[in-house]
ModelCIF file with pLDDT and N, C-alpha, C, O atoms, coordinates in Angstrom:
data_MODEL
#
_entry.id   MODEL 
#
_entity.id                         1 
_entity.type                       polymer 
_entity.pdbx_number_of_molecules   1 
#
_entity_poly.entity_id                      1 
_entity_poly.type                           'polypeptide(L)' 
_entity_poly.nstd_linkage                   no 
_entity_poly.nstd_monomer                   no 
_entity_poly.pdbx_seq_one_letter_code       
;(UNK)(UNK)(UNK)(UNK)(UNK)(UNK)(UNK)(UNK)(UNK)(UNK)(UNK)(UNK)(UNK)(UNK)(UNK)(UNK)
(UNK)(UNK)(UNK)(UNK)(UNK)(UNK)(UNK)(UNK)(UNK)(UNK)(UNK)(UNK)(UNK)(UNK)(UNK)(UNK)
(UNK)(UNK)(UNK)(UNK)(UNK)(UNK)
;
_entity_poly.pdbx_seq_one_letter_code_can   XXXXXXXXXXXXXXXXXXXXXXXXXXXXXXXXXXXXXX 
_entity_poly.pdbx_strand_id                 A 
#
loop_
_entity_poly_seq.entity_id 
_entity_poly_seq.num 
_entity_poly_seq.mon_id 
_entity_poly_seq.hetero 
1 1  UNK n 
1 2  UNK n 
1 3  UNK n 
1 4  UNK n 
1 5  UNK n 
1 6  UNK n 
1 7  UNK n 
1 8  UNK n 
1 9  UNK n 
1 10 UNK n 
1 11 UNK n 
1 12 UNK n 
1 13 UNK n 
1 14 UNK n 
1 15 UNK n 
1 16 UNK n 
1 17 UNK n 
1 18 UNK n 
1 19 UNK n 
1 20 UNK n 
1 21 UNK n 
1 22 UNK n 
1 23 UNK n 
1 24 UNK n 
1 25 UNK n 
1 26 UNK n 
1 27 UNK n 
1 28 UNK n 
1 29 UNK n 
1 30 UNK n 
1 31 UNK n 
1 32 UNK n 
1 33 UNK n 
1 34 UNK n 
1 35 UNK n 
1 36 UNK n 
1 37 UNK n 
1 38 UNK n 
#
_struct_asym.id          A 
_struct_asym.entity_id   1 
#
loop_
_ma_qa_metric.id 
_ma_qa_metric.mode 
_ma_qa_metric.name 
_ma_qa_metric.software_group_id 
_ma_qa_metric.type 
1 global pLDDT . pLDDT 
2 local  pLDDT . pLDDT 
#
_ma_qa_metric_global.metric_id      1 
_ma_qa_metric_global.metric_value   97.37 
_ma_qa_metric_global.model_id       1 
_ma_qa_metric_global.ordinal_id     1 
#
loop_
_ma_qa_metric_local.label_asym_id 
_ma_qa_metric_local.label_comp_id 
_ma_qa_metric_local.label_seq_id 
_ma_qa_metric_local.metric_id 
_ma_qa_metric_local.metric_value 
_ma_qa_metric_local.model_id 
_ma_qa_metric_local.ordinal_id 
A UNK 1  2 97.00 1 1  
A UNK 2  2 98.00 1 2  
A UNK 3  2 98.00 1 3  
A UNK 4  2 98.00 1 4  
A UNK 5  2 98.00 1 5  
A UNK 6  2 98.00 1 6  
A UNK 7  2 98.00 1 7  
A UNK 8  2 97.00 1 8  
A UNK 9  2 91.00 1 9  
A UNK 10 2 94.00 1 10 
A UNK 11 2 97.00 1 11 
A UNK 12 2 97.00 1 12 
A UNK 13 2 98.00 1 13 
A UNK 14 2 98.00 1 14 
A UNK 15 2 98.00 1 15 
A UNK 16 2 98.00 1 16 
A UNK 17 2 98.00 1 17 
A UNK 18 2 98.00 1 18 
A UNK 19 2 97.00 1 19 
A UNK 20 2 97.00 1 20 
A UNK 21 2 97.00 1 21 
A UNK 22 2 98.00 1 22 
A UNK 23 2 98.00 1 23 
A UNK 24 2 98.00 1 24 
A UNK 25 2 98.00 1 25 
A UNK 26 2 98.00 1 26 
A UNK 27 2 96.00 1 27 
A UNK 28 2 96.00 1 28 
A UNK 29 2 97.00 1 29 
A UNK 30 2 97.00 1 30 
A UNK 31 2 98.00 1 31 
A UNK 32 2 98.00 1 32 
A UNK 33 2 98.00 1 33 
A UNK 34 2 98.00 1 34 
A UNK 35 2 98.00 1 35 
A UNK 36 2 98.00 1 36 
A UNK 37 2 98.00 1 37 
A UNK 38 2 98.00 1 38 
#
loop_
_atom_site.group_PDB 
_atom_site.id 
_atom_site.type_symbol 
_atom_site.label_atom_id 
_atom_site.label_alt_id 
_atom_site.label_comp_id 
_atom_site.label_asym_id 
_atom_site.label_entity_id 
_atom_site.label_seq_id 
_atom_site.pdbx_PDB_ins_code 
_atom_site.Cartn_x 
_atom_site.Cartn_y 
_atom_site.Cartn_z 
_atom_site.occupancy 
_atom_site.B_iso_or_equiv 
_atom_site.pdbx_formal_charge 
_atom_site.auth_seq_id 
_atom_site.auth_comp_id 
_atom_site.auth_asym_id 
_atom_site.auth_atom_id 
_atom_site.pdbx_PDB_model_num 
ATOM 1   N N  . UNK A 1 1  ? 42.253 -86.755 11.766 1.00 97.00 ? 1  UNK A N  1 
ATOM 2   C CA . UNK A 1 1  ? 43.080 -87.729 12.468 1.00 97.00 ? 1  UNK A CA 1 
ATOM 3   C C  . UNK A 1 1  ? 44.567 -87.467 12.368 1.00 97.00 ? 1  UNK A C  1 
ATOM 4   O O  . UNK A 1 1  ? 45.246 -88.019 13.234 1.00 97.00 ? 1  UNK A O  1 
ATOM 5   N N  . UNK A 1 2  ? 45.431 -86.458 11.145 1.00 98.00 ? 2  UNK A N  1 
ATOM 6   C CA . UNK A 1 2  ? 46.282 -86.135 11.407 1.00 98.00 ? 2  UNK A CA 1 
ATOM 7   C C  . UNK A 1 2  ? 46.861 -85.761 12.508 1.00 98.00 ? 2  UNK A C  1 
ATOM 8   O O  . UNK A 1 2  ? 45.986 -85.309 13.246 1.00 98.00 ? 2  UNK A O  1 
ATOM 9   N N  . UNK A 1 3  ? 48.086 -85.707 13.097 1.00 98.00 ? 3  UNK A N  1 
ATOM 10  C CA . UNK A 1 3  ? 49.001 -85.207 13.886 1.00 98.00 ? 3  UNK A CA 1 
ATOM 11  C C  . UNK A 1 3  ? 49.663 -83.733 13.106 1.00 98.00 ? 3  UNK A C  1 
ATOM 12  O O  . UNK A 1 3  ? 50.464 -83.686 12.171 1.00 98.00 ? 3  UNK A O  1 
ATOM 13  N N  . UNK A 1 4  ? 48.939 -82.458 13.945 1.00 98.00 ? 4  UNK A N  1 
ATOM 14  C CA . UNK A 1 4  ? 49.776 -81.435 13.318 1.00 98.00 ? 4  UNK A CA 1 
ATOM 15  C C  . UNK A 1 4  ? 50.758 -80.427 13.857 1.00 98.00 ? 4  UNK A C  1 
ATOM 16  O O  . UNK A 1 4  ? 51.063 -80.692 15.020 1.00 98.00 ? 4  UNK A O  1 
ATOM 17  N N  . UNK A 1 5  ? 51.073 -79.850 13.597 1.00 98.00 ? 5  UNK A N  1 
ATOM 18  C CA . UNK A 1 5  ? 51.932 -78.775 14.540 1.00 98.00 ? 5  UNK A CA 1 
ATOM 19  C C  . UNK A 1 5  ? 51.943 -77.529 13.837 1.00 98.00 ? 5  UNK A C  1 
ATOM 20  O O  . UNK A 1 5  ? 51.879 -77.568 12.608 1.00 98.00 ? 5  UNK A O  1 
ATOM 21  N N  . UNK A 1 6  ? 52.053 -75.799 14.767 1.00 98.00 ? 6  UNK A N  1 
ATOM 22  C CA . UNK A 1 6  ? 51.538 -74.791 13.569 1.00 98.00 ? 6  UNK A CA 1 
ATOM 23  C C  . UNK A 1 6  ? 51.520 -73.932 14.017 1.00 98.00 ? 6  UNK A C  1 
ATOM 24  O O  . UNK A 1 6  ? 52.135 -73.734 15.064 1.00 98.00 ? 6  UNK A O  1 
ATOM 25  N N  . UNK A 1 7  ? 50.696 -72.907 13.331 1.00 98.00 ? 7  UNK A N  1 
ATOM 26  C CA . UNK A 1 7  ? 50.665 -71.653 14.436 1.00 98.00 ? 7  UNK A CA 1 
ATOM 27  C C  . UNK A 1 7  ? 48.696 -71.463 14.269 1.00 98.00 ? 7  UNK A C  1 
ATOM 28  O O  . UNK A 1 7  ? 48.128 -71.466 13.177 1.00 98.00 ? 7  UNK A O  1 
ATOM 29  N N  . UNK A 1 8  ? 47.885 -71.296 15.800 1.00 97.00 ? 8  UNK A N  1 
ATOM 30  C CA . UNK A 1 8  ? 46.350 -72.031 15.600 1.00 97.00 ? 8  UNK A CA 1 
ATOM 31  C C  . UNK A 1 8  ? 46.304 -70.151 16.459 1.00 97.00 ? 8  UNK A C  1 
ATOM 32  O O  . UNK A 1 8  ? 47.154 -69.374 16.893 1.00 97.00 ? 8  UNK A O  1 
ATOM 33  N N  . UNK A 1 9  ? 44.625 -70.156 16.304 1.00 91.00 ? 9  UNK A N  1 
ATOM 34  C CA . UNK A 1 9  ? 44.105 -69.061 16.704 1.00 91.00 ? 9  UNK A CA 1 
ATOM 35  C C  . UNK A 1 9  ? 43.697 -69.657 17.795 1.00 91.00 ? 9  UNK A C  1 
ATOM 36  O O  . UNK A 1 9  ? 43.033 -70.692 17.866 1.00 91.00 ? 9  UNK A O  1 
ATOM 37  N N  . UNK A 1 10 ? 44.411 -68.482 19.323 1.00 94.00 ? 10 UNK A N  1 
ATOM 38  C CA . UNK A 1 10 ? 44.443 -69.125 20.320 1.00 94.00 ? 10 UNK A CA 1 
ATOM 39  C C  . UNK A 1 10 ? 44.284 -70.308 21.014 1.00 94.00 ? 10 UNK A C  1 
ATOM 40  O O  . UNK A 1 10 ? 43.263 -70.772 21.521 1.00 94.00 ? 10 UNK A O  1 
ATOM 41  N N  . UNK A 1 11 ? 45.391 -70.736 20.981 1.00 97.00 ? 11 UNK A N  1 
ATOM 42  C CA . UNK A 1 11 ? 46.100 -72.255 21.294 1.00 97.00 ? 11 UNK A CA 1 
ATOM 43  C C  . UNK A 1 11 ? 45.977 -72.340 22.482 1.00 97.00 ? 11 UNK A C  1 
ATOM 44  O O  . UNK A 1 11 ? 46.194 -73.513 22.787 1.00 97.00 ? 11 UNK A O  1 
ATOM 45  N N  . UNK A 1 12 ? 45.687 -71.599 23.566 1.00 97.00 ? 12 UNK A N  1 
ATOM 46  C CA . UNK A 1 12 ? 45.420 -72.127 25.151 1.00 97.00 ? 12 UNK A CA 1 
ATOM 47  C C  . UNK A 1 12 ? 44.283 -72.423 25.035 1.00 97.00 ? 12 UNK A C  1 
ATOM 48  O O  . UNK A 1 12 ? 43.467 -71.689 25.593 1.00 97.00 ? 12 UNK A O  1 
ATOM 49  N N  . UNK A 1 13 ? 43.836 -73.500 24.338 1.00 98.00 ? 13 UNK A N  1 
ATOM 50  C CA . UNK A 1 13 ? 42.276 -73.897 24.318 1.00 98.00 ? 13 UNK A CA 1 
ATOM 51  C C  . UNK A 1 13 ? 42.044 -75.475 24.093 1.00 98.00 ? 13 UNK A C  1 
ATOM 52  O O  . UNK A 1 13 ? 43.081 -76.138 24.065 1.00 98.00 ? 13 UNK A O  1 
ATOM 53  N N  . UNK A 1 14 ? 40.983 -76.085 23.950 1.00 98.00 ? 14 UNK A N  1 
ATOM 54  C CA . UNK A 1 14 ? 40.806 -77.421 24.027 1.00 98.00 ? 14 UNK A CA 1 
ATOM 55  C C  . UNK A 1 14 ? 41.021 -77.956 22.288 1.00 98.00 ? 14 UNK A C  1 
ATOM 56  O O  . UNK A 1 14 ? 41.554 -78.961 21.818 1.00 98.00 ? 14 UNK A O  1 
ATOM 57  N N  . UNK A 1 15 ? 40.277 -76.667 21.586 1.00 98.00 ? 15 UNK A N  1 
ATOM 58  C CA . UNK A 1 15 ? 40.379 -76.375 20.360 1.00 98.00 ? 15 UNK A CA 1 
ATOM 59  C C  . UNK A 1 15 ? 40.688 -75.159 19.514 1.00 98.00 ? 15 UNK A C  1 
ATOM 60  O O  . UNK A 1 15 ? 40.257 -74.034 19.764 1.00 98.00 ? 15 UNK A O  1 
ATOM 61  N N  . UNK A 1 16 ? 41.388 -75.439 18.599 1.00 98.00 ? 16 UNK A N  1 
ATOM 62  C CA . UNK A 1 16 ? 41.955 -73.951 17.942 1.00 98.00 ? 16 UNK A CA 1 
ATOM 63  C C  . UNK A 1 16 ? 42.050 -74.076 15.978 1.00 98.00 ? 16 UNK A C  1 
ATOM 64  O O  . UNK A 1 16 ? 42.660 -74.877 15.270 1.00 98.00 ? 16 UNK A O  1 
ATOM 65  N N  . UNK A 1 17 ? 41.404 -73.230 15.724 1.00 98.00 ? 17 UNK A N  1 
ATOM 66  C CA . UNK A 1 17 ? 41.126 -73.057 13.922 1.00 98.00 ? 17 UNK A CA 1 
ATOM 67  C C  . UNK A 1 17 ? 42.133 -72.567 13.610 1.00 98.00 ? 17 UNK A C  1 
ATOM 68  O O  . UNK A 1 17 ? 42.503 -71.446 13.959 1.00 98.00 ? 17 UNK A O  1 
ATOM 69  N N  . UNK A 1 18 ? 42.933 -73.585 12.669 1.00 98.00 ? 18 UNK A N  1 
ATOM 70  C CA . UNK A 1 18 ? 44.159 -73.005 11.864 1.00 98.00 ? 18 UNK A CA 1 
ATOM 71  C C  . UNK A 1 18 ? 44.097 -72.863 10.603 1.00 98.00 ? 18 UNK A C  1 
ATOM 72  O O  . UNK A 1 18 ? 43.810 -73.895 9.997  1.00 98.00 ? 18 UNK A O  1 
ATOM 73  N N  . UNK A 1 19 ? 44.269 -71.934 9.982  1.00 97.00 ? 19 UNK A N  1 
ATOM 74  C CA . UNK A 1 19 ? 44.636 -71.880 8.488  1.00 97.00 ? 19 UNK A CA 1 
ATOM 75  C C  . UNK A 1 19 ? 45.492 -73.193 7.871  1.00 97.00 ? 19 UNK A C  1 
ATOM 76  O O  . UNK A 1 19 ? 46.445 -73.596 8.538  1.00 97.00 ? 19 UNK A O  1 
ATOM 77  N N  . UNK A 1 20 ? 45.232 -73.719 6.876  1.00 97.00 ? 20 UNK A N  1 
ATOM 78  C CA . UNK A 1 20 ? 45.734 -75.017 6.414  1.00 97.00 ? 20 UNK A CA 1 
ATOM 79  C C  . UNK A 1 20 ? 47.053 -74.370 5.998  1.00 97.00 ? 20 UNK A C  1 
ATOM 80  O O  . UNK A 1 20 ? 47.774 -75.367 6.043  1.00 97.00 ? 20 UNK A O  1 
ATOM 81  N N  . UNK A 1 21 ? 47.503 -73.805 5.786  1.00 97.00 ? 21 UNK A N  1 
ATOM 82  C CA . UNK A 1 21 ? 48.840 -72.752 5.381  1.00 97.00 ? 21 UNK A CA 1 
ATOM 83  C C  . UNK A 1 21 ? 49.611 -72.615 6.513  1.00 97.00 ? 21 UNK A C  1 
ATOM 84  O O  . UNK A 1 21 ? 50.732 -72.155 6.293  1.00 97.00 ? 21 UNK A O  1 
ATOM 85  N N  . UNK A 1 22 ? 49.321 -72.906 7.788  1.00 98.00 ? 22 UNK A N  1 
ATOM 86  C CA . UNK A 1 22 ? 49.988 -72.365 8.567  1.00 98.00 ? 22 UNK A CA 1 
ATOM 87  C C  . UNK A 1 22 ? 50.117 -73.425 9.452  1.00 98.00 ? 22 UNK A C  1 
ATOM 88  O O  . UNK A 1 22 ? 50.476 -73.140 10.595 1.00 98.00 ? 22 UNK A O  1 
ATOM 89  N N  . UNK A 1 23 ? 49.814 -75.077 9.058  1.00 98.00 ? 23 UNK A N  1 
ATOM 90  C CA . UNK A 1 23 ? 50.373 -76.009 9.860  1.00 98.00 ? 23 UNK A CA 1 
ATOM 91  C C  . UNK A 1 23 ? 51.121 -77.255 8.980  1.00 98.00 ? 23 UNK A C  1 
ATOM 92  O O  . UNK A 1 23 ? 51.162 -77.235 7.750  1.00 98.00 ? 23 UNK A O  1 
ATOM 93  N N  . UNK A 1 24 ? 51.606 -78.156 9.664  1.00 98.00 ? 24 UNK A N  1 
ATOM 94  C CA . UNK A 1 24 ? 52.305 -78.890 8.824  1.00 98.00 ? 24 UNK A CA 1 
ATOM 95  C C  . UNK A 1 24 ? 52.223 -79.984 9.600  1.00 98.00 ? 24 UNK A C  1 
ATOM 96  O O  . UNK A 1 24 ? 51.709 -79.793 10.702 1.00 98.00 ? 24 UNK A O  1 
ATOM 97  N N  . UNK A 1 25 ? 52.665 -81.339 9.290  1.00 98.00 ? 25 UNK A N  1 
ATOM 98  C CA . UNK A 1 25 ? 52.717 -82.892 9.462  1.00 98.00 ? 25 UNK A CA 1 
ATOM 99  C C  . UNK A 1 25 ? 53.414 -82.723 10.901 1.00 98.00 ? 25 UNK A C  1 
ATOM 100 O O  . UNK A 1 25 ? 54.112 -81.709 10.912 1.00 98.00 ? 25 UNK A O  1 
ATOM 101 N N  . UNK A 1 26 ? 53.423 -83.277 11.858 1.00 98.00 ? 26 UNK A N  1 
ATOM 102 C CA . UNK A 1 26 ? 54.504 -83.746 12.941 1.00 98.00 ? 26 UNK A CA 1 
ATOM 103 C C  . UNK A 1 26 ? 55.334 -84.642 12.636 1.00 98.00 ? 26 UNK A C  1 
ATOM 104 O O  . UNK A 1 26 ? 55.177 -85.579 11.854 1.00 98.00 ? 26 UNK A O  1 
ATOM 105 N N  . UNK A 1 27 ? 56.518 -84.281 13.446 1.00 96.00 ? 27 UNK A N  1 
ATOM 106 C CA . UNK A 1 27 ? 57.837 -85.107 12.906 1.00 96.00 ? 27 UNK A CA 1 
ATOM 107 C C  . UNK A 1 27 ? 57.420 -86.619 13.400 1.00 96.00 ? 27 UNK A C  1 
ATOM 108 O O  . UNK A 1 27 ? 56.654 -86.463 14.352 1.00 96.00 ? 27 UNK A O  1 
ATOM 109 N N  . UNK A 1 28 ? 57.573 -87.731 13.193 1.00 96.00 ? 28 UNK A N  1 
ATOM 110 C CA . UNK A 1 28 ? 57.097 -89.153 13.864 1.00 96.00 ? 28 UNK A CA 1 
ATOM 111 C C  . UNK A 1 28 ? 57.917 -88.979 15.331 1.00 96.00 ? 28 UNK A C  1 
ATOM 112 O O  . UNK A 1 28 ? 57.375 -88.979 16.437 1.00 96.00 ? 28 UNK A O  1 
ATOM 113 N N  . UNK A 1 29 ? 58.814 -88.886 15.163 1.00 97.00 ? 29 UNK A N  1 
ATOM 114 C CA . UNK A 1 29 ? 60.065 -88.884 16.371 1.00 97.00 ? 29 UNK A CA 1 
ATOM 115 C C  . UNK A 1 29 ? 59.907 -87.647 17.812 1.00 97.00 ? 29 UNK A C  1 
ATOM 116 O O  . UNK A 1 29 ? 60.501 -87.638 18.891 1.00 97.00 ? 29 UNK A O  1 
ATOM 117 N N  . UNK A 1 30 ? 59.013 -86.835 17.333 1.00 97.00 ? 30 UNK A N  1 
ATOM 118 C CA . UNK A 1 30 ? 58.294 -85.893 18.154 1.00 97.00 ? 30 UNK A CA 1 
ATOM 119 C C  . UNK A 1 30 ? 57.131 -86.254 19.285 1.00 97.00 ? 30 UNK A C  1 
ATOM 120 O O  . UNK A 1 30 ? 56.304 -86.963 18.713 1.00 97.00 ? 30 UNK A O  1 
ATOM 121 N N  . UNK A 1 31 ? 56.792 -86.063 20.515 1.00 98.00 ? 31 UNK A N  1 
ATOM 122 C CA . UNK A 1 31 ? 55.627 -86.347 20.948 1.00 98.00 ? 31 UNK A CA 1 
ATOM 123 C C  . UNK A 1 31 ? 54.963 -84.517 21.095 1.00 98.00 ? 31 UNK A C  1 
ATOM 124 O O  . UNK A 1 31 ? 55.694 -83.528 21.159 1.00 98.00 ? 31 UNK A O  1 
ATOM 125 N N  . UNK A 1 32 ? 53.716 -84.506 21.113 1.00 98.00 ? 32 UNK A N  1 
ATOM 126 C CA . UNK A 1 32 ? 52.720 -83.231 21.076 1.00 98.00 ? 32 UNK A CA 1 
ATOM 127 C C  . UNK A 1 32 ? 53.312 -82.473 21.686 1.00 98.00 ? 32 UNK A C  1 
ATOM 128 O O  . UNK A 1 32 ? 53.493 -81.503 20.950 1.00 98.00 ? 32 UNK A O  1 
ATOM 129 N N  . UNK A 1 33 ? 53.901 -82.254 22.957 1.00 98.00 ? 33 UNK A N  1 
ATOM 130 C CA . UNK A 1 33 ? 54.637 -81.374 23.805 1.00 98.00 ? 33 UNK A CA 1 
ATOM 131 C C  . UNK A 1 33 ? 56.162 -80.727 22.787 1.00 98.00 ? 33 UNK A C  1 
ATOM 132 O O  . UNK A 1 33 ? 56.248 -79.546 22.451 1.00 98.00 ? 33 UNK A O  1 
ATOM 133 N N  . UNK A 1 34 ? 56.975 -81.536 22.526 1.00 98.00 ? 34 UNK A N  1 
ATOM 134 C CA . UNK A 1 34 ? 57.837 -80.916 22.168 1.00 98.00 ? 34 UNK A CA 1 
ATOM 135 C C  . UNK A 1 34 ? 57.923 -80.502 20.418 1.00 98.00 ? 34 UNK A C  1 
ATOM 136 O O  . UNK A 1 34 ? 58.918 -79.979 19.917 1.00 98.00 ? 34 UNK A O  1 
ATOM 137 N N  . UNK A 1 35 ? 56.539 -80.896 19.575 1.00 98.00 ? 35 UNK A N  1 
ATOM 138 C CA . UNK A 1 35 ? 56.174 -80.109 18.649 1.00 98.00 ? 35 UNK A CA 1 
ATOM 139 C C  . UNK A 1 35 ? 55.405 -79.076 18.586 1.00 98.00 ? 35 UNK A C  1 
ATOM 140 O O  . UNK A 1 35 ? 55.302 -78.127 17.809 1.00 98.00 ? 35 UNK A O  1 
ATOM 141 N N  . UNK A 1 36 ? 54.753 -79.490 19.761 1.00 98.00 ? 36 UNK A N  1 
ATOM 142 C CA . UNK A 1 36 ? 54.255 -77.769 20.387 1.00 98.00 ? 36 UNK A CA 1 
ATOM 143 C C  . UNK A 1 36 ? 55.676 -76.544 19.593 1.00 98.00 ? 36 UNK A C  1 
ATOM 144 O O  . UNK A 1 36 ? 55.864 -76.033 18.489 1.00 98.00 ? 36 UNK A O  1 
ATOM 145 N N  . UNK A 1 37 ? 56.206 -76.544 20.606 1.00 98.00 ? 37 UNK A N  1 
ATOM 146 C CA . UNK A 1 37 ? 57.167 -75.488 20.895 1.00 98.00 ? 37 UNK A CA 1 
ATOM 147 C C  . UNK A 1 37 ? 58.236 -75.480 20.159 1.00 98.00 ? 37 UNK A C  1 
ATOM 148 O O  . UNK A 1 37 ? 59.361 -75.088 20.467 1.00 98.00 ? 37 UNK A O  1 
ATOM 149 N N  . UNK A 1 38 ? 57.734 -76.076 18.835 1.00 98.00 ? 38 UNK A N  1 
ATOM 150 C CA . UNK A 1 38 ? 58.761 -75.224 17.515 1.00 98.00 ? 38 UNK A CA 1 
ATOM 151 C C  . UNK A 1 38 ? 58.144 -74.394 17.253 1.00 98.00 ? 38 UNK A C  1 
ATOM 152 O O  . UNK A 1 38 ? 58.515 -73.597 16.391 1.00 98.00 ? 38 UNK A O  1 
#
């Protein structure tokens, strides 16, 4: 149920497996689109 943001094994997908190392919390002040693309 987290909100995450990261780097996922291929992300043009509905779903994508990330290493827990390689994502982090979303900022609250962020919506999905523009935490995408940090």
């Amino acid at each position: 149920g987290d909100n995450v943001f990261g780097i996922g094994a291929g992300s043009f997908a509905e779903y994508s497996v990330c290493r827990d190392d390689k994502i982090a919390l979303m900022p609250d002040n962020l919506d999905f689109n523009h935490a995408a693309a940090i």
